[in-house]
N, C-alpha and C. Protein backbone atom coordinates (compact mmCIF):
# COMPACT_ATOMS: atom_id res chain seq x y z
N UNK A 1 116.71 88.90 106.19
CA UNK A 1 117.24 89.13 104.87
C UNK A 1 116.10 89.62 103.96
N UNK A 2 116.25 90.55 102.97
CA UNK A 2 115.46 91.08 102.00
C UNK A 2 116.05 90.60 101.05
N UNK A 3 114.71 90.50 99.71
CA UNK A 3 115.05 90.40 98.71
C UNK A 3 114.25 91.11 97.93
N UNK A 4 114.75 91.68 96.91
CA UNK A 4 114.07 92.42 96.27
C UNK A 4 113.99 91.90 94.55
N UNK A 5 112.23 91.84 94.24
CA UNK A 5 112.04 90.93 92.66
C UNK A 5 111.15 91.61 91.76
N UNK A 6 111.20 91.43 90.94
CA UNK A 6 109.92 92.06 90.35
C UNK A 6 108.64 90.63 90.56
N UNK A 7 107.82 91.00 90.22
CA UNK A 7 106.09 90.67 90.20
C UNK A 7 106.32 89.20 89.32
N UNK A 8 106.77 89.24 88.43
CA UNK A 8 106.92 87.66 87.33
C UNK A 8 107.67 86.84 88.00
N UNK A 9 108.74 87.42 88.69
CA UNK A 9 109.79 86.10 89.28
C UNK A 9 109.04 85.74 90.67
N UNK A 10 108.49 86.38 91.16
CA UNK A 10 107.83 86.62 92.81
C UNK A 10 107.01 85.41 93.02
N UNK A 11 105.98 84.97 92.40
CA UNK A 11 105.08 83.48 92.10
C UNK A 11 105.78 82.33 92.03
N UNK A 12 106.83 82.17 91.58
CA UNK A 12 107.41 81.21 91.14
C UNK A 12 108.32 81.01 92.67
N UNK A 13 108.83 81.62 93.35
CA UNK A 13 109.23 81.46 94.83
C UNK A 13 107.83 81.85 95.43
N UNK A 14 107.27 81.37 95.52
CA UNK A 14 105.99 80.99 96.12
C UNK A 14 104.89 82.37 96.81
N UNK A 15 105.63 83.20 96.55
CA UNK A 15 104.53 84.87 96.36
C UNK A 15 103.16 84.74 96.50
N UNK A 16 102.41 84.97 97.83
CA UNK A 16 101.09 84.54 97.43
C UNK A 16 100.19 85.29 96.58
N UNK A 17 99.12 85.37 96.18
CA UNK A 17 98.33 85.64 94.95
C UNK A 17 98.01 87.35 94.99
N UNK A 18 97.64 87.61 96.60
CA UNK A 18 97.20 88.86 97.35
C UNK A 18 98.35 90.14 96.82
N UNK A 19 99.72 89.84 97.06
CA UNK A 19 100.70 90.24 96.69
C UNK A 19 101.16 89.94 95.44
N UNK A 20 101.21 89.37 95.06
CA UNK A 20 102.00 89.07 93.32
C UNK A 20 100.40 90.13 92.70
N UNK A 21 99.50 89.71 93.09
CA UNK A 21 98.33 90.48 91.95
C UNK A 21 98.86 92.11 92.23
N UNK A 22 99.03 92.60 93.33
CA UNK A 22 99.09 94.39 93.66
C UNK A 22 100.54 94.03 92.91
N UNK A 23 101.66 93.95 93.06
CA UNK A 23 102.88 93.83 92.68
C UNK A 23 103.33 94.37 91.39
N UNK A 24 101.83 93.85 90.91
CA UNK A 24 101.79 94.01 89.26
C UNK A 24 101.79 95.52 88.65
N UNK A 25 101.41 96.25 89.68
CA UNK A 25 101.18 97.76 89.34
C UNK A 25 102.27 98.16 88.73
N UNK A 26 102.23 99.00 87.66
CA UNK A 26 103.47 99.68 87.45
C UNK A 26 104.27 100.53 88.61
N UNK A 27 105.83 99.91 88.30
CA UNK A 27 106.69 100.69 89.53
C UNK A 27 106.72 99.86 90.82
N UNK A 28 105.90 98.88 90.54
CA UNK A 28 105.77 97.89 91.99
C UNK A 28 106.44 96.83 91.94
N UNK A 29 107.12 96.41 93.17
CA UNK A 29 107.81 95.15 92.80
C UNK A 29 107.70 94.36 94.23
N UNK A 30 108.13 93.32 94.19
CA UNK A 30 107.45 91.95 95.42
C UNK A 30 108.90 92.44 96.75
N UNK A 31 108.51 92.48 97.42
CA UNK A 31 109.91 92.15 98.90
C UNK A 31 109.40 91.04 99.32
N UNK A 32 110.63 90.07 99.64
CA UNK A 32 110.84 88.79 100.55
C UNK A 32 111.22 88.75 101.53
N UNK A 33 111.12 88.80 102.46
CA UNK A 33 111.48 89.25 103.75
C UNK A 33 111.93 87.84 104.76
N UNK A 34 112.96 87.02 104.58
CA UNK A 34 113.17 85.81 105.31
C UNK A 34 113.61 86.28 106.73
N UNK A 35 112.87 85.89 107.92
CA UNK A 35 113.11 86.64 109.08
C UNK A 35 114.58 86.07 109.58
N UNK A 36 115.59 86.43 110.27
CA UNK A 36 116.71 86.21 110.64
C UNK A 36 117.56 87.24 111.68
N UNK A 37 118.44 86.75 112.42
CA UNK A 37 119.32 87.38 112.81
C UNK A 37 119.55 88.65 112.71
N UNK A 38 120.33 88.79 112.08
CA UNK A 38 120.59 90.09 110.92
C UNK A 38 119.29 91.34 111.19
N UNK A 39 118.34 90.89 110.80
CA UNK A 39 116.84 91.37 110.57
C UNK A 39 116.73 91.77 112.33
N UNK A 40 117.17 90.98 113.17
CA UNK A 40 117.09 91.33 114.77
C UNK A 40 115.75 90.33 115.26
N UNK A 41 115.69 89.61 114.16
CA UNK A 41 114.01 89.14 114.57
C UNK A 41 114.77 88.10 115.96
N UNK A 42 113.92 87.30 116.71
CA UNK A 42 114.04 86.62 117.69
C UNK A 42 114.66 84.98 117.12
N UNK A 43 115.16 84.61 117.56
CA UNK A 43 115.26 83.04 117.22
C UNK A 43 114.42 81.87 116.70
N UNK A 44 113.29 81.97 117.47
CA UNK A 44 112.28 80.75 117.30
C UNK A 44 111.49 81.51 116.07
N UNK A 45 111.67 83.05 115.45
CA UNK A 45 111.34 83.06 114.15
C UNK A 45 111.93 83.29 112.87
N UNK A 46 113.59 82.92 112.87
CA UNK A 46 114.36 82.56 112.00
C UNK A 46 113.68 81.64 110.73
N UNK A 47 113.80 82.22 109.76
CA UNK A 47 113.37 81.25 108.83
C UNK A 47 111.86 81.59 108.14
N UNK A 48 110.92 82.40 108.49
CA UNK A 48 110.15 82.70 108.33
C UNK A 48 110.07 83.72 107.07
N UNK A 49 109.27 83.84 105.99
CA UNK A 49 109.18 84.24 105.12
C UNK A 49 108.03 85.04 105.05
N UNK A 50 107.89 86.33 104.82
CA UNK A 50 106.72 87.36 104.57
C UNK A 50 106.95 88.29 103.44
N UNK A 51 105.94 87.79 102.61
CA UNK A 51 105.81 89.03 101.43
C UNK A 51 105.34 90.08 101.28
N UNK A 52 105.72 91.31 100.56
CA UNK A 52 104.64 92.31 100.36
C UNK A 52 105.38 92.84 99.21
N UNK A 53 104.52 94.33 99.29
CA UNK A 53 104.76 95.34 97.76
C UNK A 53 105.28 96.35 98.34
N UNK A 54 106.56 96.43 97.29
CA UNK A 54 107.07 97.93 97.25
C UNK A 54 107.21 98.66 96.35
N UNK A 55 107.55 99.93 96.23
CA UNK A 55 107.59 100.54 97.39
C UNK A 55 105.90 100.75 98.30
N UNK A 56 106.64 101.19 99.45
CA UNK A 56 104.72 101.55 100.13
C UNK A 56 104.43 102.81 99.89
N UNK A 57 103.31 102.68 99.37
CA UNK A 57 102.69 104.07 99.17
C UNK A 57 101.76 104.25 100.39
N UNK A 58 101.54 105.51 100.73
CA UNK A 58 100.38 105.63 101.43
C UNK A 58 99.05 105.11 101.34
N UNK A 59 98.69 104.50 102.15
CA UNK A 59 97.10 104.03 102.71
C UNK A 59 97.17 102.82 101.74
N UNK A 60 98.41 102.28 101.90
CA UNK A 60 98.34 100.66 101.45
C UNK A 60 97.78 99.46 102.03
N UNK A 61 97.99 99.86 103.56
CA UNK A 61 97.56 99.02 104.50
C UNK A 61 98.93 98.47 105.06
N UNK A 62 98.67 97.67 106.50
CA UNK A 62 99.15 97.49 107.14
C UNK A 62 99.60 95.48 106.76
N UNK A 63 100.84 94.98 106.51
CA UNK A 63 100.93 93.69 106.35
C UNK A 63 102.24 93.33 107.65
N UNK A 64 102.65 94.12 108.27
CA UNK A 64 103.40 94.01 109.56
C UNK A 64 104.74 93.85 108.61
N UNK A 65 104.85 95.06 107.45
CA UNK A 65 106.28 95.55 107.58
C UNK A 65 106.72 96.84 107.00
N UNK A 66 105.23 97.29 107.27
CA UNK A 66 105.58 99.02 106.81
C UNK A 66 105.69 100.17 108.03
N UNK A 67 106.40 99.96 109.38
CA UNK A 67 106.31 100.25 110.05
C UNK A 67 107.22 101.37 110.10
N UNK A 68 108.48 100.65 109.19
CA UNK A 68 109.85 101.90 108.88
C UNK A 68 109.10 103.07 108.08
N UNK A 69 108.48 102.38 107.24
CA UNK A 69 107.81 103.42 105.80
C UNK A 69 107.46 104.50 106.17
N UNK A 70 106.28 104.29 107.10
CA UNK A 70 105.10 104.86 107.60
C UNK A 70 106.04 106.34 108.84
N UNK A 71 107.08 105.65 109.39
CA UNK A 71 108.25 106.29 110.22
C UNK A 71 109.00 107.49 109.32
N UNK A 72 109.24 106.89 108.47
CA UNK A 72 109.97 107.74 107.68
C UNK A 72 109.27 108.78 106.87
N UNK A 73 107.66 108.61 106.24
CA UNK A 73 106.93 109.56 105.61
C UNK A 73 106.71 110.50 107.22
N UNK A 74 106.35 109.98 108.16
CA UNK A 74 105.86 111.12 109.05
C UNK A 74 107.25 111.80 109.21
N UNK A 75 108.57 111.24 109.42
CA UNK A 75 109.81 112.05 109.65
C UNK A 75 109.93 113.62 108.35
N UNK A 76 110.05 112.80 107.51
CA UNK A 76 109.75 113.82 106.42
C UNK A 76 108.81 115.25 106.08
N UNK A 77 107.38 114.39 106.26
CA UNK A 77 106.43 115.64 106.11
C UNK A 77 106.31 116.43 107.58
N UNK A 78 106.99 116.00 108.45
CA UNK A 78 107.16 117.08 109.68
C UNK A 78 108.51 117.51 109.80
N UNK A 79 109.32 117.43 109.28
CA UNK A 79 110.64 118.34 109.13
C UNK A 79 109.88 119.39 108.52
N UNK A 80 109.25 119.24 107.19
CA UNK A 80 109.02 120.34 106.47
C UNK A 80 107.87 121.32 106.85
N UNK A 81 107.47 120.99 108.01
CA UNK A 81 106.69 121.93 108.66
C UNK A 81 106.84 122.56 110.38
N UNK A 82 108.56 122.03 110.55
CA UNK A 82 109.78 122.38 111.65
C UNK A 82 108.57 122.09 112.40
N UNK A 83 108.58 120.15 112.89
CA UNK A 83 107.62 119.76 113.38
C UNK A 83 109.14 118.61 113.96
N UNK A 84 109.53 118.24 115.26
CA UNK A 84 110.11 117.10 115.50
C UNK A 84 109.41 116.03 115.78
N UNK A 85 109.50 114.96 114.29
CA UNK A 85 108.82 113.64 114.49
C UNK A 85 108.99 112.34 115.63
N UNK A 86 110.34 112.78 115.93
CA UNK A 86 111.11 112.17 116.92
C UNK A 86 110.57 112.36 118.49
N UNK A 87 110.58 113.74 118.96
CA UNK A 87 110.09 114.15 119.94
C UNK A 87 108.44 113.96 120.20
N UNK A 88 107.94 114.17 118.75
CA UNK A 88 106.52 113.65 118.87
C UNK A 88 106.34 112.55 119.87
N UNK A 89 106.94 111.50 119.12
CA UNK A 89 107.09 110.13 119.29
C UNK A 89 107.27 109.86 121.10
N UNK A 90 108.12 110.74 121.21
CA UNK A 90 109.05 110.39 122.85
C UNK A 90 108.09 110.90 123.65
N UNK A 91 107.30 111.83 123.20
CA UNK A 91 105.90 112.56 124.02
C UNK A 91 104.65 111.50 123.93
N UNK A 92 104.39 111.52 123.34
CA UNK A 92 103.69 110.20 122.92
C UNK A 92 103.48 108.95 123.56
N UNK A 93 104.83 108.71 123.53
CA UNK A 93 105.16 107.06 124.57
C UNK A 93 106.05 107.61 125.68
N UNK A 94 105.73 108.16 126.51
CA UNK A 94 107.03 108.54 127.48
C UNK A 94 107.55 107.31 128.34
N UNK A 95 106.72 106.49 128.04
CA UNK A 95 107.19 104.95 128.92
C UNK A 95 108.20 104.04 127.97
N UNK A 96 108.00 104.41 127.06
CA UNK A 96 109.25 103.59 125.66
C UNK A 96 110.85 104.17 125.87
N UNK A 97 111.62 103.44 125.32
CA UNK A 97 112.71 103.71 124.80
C UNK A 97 112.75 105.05 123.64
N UNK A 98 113.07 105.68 123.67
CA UNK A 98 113.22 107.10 122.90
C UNK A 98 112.95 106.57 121.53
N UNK A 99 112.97 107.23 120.83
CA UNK A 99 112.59 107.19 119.59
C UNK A 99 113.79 106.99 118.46
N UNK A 100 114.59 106.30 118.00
CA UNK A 100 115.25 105.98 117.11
C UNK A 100 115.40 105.08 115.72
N UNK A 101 115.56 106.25 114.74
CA UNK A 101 115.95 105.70 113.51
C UNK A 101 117.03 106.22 112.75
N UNK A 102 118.17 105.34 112.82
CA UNK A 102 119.06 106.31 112.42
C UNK A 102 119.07 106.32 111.06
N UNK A 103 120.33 107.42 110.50
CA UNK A 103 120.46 107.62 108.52
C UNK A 103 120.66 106.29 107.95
N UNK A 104 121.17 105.30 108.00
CA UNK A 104 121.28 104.08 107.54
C UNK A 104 120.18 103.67 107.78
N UNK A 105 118.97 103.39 109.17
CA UNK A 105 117.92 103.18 108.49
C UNK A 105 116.74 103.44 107.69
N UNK A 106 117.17 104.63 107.92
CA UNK A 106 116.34 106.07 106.87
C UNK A 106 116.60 105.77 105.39
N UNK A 107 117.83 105.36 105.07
CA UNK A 107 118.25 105.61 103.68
C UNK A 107 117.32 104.08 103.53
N UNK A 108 117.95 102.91 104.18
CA UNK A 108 117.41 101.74 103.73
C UNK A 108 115.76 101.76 103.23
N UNK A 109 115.10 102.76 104.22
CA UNK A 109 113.67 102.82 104.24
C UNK A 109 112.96 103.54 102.89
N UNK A 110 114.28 104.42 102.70
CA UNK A 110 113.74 105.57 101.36
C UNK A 110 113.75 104.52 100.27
N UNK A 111 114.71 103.54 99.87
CA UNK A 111 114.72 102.49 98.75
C UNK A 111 113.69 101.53 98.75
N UNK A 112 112.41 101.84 99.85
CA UNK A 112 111.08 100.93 100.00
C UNK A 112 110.38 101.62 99.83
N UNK A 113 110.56 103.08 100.28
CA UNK A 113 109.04 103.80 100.67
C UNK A 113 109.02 105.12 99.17
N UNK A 114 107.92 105.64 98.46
CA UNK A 114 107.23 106.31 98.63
C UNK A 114 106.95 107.81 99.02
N UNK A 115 107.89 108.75 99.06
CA UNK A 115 107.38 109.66 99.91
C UNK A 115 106.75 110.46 99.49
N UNK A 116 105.21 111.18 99.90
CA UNK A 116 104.45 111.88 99.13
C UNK A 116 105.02 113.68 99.11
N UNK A 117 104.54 114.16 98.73
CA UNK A 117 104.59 115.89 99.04
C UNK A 117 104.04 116.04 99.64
N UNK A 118 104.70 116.91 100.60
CA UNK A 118 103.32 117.71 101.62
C UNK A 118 102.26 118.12 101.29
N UNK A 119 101.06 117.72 101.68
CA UNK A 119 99.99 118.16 101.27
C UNK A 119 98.81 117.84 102.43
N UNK A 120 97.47 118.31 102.33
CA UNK A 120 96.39 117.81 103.37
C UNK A 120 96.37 116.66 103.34
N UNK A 121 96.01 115.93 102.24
CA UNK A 121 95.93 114.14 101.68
C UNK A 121 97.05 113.61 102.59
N UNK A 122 98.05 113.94 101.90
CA UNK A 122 99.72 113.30 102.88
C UNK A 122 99.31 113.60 103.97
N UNK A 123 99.22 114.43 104.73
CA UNK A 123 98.88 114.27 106.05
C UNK A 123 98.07 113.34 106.88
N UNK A 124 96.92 113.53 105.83
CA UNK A 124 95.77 112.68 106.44
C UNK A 124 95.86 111.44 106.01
N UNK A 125 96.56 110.83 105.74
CA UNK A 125 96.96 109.41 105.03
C UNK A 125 97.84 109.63 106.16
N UNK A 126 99.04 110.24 106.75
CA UNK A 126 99.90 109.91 107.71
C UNK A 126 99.14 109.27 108.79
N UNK A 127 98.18 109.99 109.01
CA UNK A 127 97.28 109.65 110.37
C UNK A 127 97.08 108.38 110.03
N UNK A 128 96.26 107.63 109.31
CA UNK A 128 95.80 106.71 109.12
C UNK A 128 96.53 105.60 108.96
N UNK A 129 97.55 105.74 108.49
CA UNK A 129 98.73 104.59 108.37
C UNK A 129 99.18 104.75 110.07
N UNK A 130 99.53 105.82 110.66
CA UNK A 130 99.66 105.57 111.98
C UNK A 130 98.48 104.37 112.67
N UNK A 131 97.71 104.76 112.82
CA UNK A 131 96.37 104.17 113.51
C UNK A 131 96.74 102.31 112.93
N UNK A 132 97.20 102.47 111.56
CA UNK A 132 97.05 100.99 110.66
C UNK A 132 98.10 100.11 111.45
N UNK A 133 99.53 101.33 112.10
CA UNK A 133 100.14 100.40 112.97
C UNK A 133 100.61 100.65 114.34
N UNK A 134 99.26 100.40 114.67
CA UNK A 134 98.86 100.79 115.98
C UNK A 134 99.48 101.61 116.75
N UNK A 135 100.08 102.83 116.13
CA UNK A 135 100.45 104.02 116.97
C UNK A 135 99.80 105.10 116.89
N UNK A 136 98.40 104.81 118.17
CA UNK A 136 97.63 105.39 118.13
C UNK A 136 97.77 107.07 119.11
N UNK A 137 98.41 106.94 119.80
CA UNK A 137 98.62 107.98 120.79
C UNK A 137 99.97 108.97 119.82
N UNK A 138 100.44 108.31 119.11
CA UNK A 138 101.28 109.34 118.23
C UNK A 138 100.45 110.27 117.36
N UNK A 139 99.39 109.15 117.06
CA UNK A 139 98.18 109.72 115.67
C UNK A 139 98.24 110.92 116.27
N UNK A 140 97.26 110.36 117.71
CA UNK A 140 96.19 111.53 118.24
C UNK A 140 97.49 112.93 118.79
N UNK A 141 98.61 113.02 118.98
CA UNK A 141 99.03 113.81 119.19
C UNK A 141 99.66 114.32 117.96
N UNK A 142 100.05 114.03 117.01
CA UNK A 142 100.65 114.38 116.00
C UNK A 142 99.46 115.67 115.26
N UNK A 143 98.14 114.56 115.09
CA UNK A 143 96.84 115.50 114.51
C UNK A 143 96.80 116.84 115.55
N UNK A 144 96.91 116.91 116.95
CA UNK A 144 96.88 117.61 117.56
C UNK A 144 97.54 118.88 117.40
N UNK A 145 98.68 118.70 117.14
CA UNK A 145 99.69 119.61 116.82
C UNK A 145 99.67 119.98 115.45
N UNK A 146 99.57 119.46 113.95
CA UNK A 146 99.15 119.55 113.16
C UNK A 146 97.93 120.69 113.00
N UNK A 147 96.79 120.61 114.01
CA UNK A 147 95.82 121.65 113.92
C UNK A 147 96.40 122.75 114.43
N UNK A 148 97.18 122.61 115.67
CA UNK A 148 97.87 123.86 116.27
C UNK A 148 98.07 124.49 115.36
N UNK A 149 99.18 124.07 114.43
CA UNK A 149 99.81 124.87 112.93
C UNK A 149 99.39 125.12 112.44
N UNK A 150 98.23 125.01 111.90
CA UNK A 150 97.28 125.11 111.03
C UNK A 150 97.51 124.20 109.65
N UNK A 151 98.40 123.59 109.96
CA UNK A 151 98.72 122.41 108.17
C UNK A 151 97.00 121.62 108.23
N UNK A 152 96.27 121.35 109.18
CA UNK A 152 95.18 120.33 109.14
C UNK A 152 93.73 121.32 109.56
N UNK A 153 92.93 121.38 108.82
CA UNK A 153 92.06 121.97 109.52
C UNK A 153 91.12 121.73 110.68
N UNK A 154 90.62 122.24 111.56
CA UNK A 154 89.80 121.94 112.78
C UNK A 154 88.59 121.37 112.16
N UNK A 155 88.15 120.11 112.92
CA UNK A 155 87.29 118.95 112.84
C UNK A 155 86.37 120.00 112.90
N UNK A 156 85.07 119.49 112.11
CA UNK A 156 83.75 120.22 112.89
C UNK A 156 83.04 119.16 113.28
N UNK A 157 82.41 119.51 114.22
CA UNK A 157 82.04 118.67 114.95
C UNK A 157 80.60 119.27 114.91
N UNK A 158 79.66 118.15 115.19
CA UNK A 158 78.18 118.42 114.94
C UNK A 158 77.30 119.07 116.39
């Protein structure tokens, strides 16, 4: 279950300090995240409570629930460069389950996340939020292809 608060009410249901202080930003507000059913979490962690800030902006860091966010900015800034984020993904992990997020969880994700404009920064913040949750073989192929296109420029290397 989610809940969604602003920053003043967030402390008072027990918000720890780390989060209620960022929260405070303008435009920012606290998520409650009580793990459950519903949520798909497992049983023995029903009941569990994790906070953070939304929406996520890029290169927020990793608190183990910006995983949709981070999904959905790369879905985005590679449509717009007729890049399939999806297929990335399935190349990437060819040992996983395919790659799925459907429009319901897309939409849910857009009312958390953030999405930047395409730009070098956005890009290179994509990478890095990848790496932040540990999808590292997506990074390294995503950057890969990225230079192909030319959206990222070639590393120099010394």
């Amino acid at each position: 279950m989610k809940e969604s608060m602003p920053w003043f009410s967030a402390r008072a249901q027990g918000c720890p300090d780390q989060v209620w202080y960022v929260a405070r930003e303008e435009g920012k507000s606290v998520l409650k995240i009580t793990w459950d059913q519903a949520g798909g979490f497992p049983a023995h962690a029903w009941g569990y409570v994790q906070w953070t800030v939304r929406p996520f902006t890029q290169g927020q860091g990793c608190d183990g629930t910006i995983d949709e966010s981070v999904h959905l900015i790369g879905l985005r800034l590679c449509e717009q460069l007729g890049l399939d984020y999806a297929a990335l993904n399935d190349e990437a992990y060819p040992k996983e389950a395919p790659f799925e997020f459907s429009l319901e969880d897309q939409r849910e994700a857009e009312r958390e996340t953030e999405i930047p404009p395409l730009s070098i920064a956005a890009l290179r913040l994509l990478l890095e939020d990848l790496t932040d949750i540990n999808n590292h073989s997506l990074r390294a192929l995503l950057e890969e292809r990225l230079i192909e296109i030319g959206a990222l420029p070639t590393p120099v290397t010394a």
